[in-house]
Protein backbone atom coordinates (compact mmCIF):
# COMPACT_ATOMS: atom_id res chain seq x y z
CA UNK A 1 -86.39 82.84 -89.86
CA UNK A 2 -85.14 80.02 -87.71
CA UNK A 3 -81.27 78.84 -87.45
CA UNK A 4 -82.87 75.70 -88.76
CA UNK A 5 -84.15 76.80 -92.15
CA UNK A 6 -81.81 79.12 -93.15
CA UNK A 7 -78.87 76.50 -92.74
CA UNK A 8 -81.02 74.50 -95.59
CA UNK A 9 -79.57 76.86 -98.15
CA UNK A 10 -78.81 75.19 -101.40
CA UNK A 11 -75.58 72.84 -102.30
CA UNK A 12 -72.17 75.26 -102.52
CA UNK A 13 -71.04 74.02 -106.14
CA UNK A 14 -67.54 74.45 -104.96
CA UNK A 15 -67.43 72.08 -102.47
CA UNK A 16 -68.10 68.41 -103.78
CA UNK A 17 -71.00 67.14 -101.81
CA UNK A 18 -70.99 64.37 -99.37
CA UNK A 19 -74.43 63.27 -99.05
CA UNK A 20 -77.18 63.23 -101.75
CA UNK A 21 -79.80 64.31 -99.78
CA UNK A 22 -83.02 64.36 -101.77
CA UNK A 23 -84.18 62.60 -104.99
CA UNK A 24 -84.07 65.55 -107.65
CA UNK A 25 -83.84 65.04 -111.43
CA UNK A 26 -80.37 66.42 -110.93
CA UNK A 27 -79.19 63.66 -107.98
CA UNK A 28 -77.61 59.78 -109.04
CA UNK A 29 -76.43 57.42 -106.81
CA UNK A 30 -75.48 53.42 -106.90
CA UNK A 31 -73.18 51.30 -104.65
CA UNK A 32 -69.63 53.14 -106.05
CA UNK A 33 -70.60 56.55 -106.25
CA UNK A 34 -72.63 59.94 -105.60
CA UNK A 35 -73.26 63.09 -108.17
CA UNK A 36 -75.27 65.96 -108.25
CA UNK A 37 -75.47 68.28 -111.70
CA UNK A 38 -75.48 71.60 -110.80
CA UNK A 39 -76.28 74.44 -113.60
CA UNK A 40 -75.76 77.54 -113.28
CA UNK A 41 -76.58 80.80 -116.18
CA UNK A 42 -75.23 84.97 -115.65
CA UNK A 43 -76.24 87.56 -118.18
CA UNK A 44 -74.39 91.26 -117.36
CA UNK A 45 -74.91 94.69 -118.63
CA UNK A 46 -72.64 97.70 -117.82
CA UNK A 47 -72.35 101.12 -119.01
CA UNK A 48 -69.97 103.73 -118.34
CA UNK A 49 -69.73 107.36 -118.26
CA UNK A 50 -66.21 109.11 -118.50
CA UNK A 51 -64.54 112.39 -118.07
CA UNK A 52 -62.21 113.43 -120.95
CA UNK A 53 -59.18 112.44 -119.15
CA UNK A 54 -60.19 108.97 -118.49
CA UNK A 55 -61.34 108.41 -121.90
CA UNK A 56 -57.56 109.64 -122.60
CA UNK A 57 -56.44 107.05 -120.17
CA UNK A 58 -58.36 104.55 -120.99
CA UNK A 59 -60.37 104.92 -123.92
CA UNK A 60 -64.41 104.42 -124.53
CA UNK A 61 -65.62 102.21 -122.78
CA UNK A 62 -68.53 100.94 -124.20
CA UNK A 63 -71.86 99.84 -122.99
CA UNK A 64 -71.62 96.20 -123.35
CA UNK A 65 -74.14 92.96 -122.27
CA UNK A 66 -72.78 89.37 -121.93
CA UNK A 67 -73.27 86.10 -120.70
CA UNK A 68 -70.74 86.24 -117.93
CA UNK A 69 -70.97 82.44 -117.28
CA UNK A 70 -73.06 79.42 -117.92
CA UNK A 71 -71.52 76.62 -115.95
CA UNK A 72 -72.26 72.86 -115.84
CA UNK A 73 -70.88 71.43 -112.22
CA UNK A 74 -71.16 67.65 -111.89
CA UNK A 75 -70.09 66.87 -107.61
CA UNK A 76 -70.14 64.37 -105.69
CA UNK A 77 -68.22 61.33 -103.89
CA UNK A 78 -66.62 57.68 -104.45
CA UNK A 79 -67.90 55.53 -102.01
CA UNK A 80 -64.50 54.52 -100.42
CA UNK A 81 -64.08 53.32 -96.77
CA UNK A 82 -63.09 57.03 -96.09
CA UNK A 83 -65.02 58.36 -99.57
CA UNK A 84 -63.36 60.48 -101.40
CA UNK A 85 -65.28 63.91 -103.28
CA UNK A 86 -64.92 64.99 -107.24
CA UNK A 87 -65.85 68.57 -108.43
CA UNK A 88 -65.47 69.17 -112.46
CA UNK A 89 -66.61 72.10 -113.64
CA UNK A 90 -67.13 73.65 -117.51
CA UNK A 91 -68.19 77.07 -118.19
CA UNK A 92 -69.17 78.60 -121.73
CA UNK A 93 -67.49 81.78 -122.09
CA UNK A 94 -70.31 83.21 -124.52
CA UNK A 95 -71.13 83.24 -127.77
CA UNK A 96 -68.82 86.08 -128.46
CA UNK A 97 -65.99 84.33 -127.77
CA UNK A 98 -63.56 82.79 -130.20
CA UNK A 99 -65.18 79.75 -131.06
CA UNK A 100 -61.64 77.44 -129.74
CA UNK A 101 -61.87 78.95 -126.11
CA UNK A 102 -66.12 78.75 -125.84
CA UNK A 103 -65.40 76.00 -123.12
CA UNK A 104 -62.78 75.88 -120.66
CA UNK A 105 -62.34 73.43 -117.42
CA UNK A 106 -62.58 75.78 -114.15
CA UNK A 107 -62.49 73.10 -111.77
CA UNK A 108 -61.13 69.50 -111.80
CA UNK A 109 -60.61 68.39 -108.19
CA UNK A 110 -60.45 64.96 -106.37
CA UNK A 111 -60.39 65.29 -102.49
CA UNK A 112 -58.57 62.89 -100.46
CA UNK A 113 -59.25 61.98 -97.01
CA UNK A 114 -55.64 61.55 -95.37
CA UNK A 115 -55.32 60.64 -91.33
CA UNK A 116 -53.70 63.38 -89.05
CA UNK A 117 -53.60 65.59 -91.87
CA UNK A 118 -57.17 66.28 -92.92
CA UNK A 119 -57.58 66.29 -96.98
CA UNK A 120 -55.39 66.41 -99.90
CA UNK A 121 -56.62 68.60 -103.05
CA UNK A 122 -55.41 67.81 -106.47
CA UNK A 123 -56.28 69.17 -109.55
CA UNK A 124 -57.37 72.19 -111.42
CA UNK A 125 -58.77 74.64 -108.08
CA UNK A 126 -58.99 77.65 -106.33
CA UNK A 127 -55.46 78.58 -104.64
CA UNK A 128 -56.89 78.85 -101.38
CA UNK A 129 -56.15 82.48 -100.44
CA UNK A 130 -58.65 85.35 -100.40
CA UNK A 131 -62.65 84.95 -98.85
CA UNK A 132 -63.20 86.26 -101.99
CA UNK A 133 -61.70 83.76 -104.19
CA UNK A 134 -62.31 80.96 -101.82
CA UNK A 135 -66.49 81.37 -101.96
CA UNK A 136 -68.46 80.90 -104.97
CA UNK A 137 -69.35 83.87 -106.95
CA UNK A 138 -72.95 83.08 -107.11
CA UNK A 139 -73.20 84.19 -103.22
CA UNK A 140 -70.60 87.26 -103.53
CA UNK A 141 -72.60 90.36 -102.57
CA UNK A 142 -71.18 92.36 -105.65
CA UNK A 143 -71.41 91.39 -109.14
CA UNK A 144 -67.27 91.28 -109.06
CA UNK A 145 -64.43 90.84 -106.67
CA UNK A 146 -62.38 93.64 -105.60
CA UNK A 147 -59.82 94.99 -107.92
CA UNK A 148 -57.17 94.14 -105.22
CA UNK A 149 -58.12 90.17 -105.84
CA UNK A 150 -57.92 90.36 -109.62
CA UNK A 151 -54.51 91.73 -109.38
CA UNK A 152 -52.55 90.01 -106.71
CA UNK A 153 -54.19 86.73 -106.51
CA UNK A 154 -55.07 84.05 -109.12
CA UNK A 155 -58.27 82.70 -108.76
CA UNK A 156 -57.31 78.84 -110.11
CA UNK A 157 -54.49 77.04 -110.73
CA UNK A 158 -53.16 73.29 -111.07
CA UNK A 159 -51.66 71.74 -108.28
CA UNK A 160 -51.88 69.96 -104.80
CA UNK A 161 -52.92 71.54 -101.46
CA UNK A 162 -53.45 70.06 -98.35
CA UNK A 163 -56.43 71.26 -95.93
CA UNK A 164 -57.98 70.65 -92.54
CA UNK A 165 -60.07 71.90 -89.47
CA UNK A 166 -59.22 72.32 -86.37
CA UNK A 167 -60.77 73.52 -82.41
CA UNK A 168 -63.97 72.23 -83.34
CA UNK A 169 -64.17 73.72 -86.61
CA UNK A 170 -63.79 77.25 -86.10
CA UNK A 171 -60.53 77.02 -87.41
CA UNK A 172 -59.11 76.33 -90.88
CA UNK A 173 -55.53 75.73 -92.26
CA UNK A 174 -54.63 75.24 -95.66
CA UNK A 175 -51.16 75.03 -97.88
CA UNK A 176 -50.77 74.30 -101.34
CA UNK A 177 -48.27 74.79 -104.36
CA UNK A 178 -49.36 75.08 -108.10
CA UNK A 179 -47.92 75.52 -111.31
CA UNK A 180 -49.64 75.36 -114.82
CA UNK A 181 -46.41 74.90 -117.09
CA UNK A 182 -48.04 71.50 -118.61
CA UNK A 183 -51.94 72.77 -119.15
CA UNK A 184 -49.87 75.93 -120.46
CA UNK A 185 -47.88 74.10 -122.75
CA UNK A 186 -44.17 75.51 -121.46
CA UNK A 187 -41.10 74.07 -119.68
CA UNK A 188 -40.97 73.38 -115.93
CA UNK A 189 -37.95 75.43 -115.86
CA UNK A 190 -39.46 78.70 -117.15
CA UNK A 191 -40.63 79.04 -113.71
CA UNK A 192 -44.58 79.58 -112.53
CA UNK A 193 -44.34 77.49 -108.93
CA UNK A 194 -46.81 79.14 -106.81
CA UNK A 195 -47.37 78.91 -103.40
CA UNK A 196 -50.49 79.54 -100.33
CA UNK A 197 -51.02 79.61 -97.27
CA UNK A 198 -54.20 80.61 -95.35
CA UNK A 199 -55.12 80.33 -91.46
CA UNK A 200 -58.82 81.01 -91.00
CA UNK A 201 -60.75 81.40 -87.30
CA UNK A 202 -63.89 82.11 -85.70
CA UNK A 203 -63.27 83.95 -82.34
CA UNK A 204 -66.94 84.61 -81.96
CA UNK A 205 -69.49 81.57 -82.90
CA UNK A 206 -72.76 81.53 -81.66
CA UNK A 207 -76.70 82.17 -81.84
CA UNK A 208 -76.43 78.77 -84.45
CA UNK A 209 -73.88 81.08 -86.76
CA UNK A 210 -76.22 83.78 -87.42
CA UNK A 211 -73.54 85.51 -84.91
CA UNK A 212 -69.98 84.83 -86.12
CA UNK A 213 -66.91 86.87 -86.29
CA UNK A 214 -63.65 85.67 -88.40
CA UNK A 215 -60.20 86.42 -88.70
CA UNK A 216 -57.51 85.41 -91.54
CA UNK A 217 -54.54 85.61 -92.90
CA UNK A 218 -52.78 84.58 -95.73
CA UNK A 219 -49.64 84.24 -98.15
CA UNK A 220 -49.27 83.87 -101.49
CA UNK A 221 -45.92 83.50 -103.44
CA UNK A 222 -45.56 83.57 -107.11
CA UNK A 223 -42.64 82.74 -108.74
CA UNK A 224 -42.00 84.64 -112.22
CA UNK A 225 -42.28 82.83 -115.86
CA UNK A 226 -39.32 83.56 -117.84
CA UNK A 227 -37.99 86.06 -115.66
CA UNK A 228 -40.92 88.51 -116.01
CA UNK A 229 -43.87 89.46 -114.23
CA UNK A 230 -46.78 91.77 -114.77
CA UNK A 231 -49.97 92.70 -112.22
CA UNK A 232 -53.48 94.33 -113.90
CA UNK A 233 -57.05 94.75 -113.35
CA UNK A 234 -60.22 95.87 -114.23
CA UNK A 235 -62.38 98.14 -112.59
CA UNK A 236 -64.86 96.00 -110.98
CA UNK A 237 -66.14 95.51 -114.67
CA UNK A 238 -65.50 92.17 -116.74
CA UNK A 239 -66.37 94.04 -119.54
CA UNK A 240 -64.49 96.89 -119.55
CA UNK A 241 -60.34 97.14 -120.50
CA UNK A 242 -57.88 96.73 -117.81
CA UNK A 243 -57.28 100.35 -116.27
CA UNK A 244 -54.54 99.65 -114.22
CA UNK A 245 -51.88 97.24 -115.43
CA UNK A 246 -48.30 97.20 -114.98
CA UNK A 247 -47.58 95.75 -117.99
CA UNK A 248 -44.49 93.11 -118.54
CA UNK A 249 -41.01 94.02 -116.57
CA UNK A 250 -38.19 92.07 -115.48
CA UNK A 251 -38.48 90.48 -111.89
CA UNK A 252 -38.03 87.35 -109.79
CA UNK A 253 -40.72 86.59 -107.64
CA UNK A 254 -43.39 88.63 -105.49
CA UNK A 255 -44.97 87.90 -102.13
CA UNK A 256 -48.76 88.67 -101.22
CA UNK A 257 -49.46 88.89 -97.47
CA UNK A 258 -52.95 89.48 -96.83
CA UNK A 259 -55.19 89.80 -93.59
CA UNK A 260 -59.11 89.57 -93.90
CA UNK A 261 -61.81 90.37 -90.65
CA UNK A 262 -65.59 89.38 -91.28
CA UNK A 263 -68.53 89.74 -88.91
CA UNK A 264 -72.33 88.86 -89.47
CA UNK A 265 -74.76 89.46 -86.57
CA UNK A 266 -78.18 88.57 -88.46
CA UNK A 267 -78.93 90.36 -91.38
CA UNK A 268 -75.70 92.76 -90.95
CA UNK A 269 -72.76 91.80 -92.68
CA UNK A 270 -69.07 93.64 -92.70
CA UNK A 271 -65.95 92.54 -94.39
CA UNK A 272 -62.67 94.02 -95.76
CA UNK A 273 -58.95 92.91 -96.77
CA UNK A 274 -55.97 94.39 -96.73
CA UNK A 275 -53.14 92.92 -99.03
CA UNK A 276 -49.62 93.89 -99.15
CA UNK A 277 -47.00 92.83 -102.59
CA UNK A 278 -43.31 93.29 -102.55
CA UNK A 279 -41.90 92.30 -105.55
CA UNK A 280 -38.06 91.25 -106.18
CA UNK A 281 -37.38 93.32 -109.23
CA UNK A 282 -33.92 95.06 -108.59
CA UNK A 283 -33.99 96.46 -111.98
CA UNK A 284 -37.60 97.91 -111.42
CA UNK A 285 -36.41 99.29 -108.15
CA UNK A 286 -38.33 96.46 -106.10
CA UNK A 287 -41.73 98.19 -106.44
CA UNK A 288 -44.24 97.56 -103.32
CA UNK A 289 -48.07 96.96 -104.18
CA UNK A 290 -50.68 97.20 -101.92
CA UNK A 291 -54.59 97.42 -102.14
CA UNK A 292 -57.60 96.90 -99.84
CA UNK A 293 -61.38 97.14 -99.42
CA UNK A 294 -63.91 97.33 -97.21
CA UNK A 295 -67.87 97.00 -97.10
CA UNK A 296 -70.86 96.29 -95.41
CA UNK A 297 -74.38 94.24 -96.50
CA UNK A 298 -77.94 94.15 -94.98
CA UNK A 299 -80.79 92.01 -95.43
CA UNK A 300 -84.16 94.46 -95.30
CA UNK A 301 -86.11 90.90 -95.05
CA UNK A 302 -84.04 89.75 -91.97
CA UNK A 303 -82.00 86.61 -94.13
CA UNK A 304 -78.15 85.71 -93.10
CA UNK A 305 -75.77 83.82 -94.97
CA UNK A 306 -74.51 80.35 -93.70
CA UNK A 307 -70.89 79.87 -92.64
CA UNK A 308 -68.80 76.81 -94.08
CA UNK A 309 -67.09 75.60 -91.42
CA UNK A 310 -65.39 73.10 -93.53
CA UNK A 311 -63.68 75.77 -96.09
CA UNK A 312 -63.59 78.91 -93.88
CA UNK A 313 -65.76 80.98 -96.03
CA UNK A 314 -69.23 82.72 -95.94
CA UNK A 315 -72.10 80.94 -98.31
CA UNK A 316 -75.62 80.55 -99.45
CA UNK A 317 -79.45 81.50 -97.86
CA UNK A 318 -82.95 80.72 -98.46
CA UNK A 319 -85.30 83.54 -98.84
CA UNK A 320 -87.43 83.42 -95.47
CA UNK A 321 -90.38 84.52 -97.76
CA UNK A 322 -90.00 83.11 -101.31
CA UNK A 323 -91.86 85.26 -104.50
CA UNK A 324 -94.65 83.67 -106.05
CA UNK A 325 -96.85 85.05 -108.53
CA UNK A 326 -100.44 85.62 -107.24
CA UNK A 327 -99.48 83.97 -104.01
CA UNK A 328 -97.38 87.10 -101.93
CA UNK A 329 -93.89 86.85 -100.72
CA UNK A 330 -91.27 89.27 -101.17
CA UNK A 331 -88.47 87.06 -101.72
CA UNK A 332 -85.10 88.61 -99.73
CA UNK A 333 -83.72 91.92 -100.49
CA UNK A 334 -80.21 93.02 -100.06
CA UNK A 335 -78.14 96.35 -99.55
CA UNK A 336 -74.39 96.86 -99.78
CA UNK A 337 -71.67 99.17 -100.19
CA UNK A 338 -67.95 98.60 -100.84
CA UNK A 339 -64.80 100.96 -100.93
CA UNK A 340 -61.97 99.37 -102.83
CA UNK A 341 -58.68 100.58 -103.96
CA UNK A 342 -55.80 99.41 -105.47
CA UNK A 343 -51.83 100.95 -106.40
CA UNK A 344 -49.86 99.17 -108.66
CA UNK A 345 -47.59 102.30 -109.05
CA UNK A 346 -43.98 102.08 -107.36
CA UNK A 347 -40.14 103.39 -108.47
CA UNK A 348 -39.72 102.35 -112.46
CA UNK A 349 -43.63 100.34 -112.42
CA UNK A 350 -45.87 102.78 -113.24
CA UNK A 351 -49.32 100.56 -113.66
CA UNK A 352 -51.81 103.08 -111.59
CA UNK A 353 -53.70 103.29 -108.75
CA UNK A 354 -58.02 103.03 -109.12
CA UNK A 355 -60.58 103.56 -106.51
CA UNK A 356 -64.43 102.75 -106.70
CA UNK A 357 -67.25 103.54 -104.64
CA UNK A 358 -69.56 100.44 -105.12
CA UNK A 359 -73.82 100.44 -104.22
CA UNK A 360 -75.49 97.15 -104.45
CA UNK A 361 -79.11 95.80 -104.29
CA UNK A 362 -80.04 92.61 -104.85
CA UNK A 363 -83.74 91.01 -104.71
CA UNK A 364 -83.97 87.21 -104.63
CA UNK A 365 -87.48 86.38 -105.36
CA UNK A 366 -86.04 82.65 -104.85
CA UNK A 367 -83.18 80.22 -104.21
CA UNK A 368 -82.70 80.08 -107.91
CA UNK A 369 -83.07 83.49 -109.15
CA UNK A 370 -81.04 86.92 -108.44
CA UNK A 371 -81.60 90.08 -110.13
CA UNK A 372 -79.15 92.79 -109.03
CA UNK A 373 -77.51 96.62 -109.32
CA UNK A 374 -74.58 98.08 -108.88
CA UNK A 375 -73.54 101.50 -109.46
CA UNK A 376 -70.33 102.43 -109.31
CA UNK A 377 -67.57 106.10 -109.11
CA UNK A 378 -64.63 105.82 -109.41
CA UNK A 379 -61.10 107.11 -109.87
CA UNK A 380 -58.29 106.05 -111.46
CA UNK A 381 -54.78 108.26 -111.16
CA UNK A 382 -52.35 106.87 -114.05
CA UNK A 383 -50.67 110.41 -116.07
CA UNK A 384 -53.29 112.44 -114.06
CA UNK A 385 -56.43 111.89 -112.44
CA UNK A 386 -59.26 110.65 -114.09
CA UNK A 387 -63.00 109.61 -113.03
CA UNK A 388 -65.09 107.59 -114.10
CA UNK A 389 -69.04 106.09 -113.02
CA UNK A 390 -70.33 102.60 -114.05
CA UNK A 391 -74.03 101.05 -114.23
CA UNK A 392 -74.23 97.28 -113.91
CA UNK A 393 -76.93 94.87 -113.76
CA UNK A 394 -77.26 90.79 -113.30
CA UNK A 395 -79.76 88.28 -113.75
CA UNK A 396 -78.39 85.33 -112.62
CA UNK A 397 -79.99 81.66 -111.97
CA UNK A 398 -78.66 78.52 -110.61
CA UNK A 399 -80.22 75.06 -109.69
């Protein structure tokens, strides 16, 4: 595959485009404005098998099939002297959700150019720390972030963050503070104020980006609502209970420092984070969190993700040899492995430590469709040691 067509991978949802390149059913465009509809449908299956002392942990988990997400994205600019972009996102949480929270807002940005400072953010977005918060999850290589992610860092919140490039775009810089007490319906003074920070750079950049290596590092402070905090997460499985979780205890704040590394030479990918959460809790004995993973991907038909240079995070690809029926083609085929674990489990906070050994294939017979695999083993240590394995599957489409 050339540097030229795989860098014609399809729009990233999560960053409002500039241009409406193309005349699809799904593009508009007059004299004020831009949009592009983007759709987007995931169906999941898991099943688990326990030992007896994670069932006593735990309980039964269940086999269990959902649709994870069906999203509606509408992107796209005003046609300003400097224009300005618009994301707003809906997703339908399923039909077997309660029928008042089917559809929630995920996104509702405006972008702002601003001179000498780059762009200002405002709205309902992503807080800006984490590659795996920051990139959409239609291109994550696993069907879910790590468990470190779900517990430290919130994926979304309301607020305003400011955001630029810099040498050349290899570099990115981004700050932002957020609080929900409005959309959550309490008082300012009950606390919430969050604040990121994230410093993103490519030491390595070459071969048209199909040879990159970045570095990052991040903060992420979160004040506490009421004068409480509590940190959980699931095992890599949106349908399964939470199996660590430190439930509700006094505190004041906590601080997330975090440090990523990513390299992709071709079809070879390898990633991992490391984050690290004191929390200010002098009646909990100031517990200190910490979690990390690490992984690696490889494309057996030679494909390599695109870099956005503009948001400092991995994206899409085009199969070099789309499926067609009758007609050949393979589509692209994808292996992967992750090692993640996380300890929320520290003086009085006893909310348990889980690791998982994750195997992933993917085959993407096309830029629309993914069909994927995981399989996953697992420990989690919480009143003893308990293990646990996990089968997941995806079929996922977007356009």
């Amino acid at each position: 595959m050339t540097a030229l067509s795989n860098a014609q991978s399809r729009p990233d949802p999560s960053v409002p485009a500039t241009t409406t390149a193309g005349n699809g059913w799904n593009v508009w465009e007059n004299r004020a404005f831009t949009s592009r509809l983007t759709l987007a449908g995931l169906f999941d299956v898991a099943a688990f098998t326990q030992d007896s002392k994670n069932i006593e942990q735990v309980g039964a988990q269940p086999a269990k099939g959902e649709w994870r997400a069906e999203r509606i994205l509408i992107s796209g600019t005003l046609k300003f002297p400097k224009p300005w972009t618009y994301l707003l996102c809906a997703n339908f949480n399923g039909i077997e959700a309660d029928s008042r929270e089917r559809f929630s807002w995920m996104d509702i940005r405006l972008d702002i150019p601003v001179p000498w400072v780059g762009k200002v953010k405002i709205g309902r977005q992503k807080v800006g720390v984490s590659q795996e918060w920051l990139m959409p999850g239609l291109d994550w290589i696993f069907m879910e972030r790590s468990t470190m992610n779900n517990a430290f860092i919130p994926q979304r919140s309301v607020g305003i963050q400011l955001q630029n490039t810099f040498a050349r775009n290899r570099g990115v810089w981004s700050v932002g503070w957020f609080n929900d007490w409005f959309v959550e319906g309490r008082k300012f003074s009950a606390g919430g104020n969050q604040y990121g920070a994230r410093l993103s750079f490519l030491p390595i950049d070459r071969d048209y980006g199909s040879t990159i290596i970045q570095v990052a590092a991040a903060a992420f402070y979160k004040q506490s609502i009421d004068g409480k905090m509590s940190f959980r997460s699931r095992p890599e499985v949106n349908q399964a209970d939470y199996f660590i979780d430190t439930k509700t205890f006094p505190a004041g704040h906590s601080i997330t420092s975090q440090f990523e590394a990513m390299a992709i030479r071709g079809p070879l990918q390898i990633f991992g984070e490391f984050s690290l959460t004191p929390v200010a809790a002098p009646q909990a004995g100031n517990p200190f969190f910490y979690g990390y993973y690490a992984g690696a991907s490889y494309f057996l038909t030679g494909e390599y993700r695109t870099f956005n240079r503009q948001e400092g995070y991995y994206g899409s690809f085009r199969p070099n040899s789309p499926f067609r029926w009758g007609e050949g083609g393979p589509g692209a085929w994808e292996i992967s492995g992750r090692f993640s674990h996380t300890d929320l489990t520290d003086h009085a906070v006893v909310g348990g430590a889980v690791s998982r050994w994750t195997g992933a294939i993917s085959w993407y017979p096309t830029r629309h469709w993914r069909l994927e695999l995981n399989y996953g083993r697992g420990t989690l240590d919480r009143g003893g040691s308990g293990t646990f394995q996990v089968f997941q599957s995806r079929i996922q489409f977007s356009i």
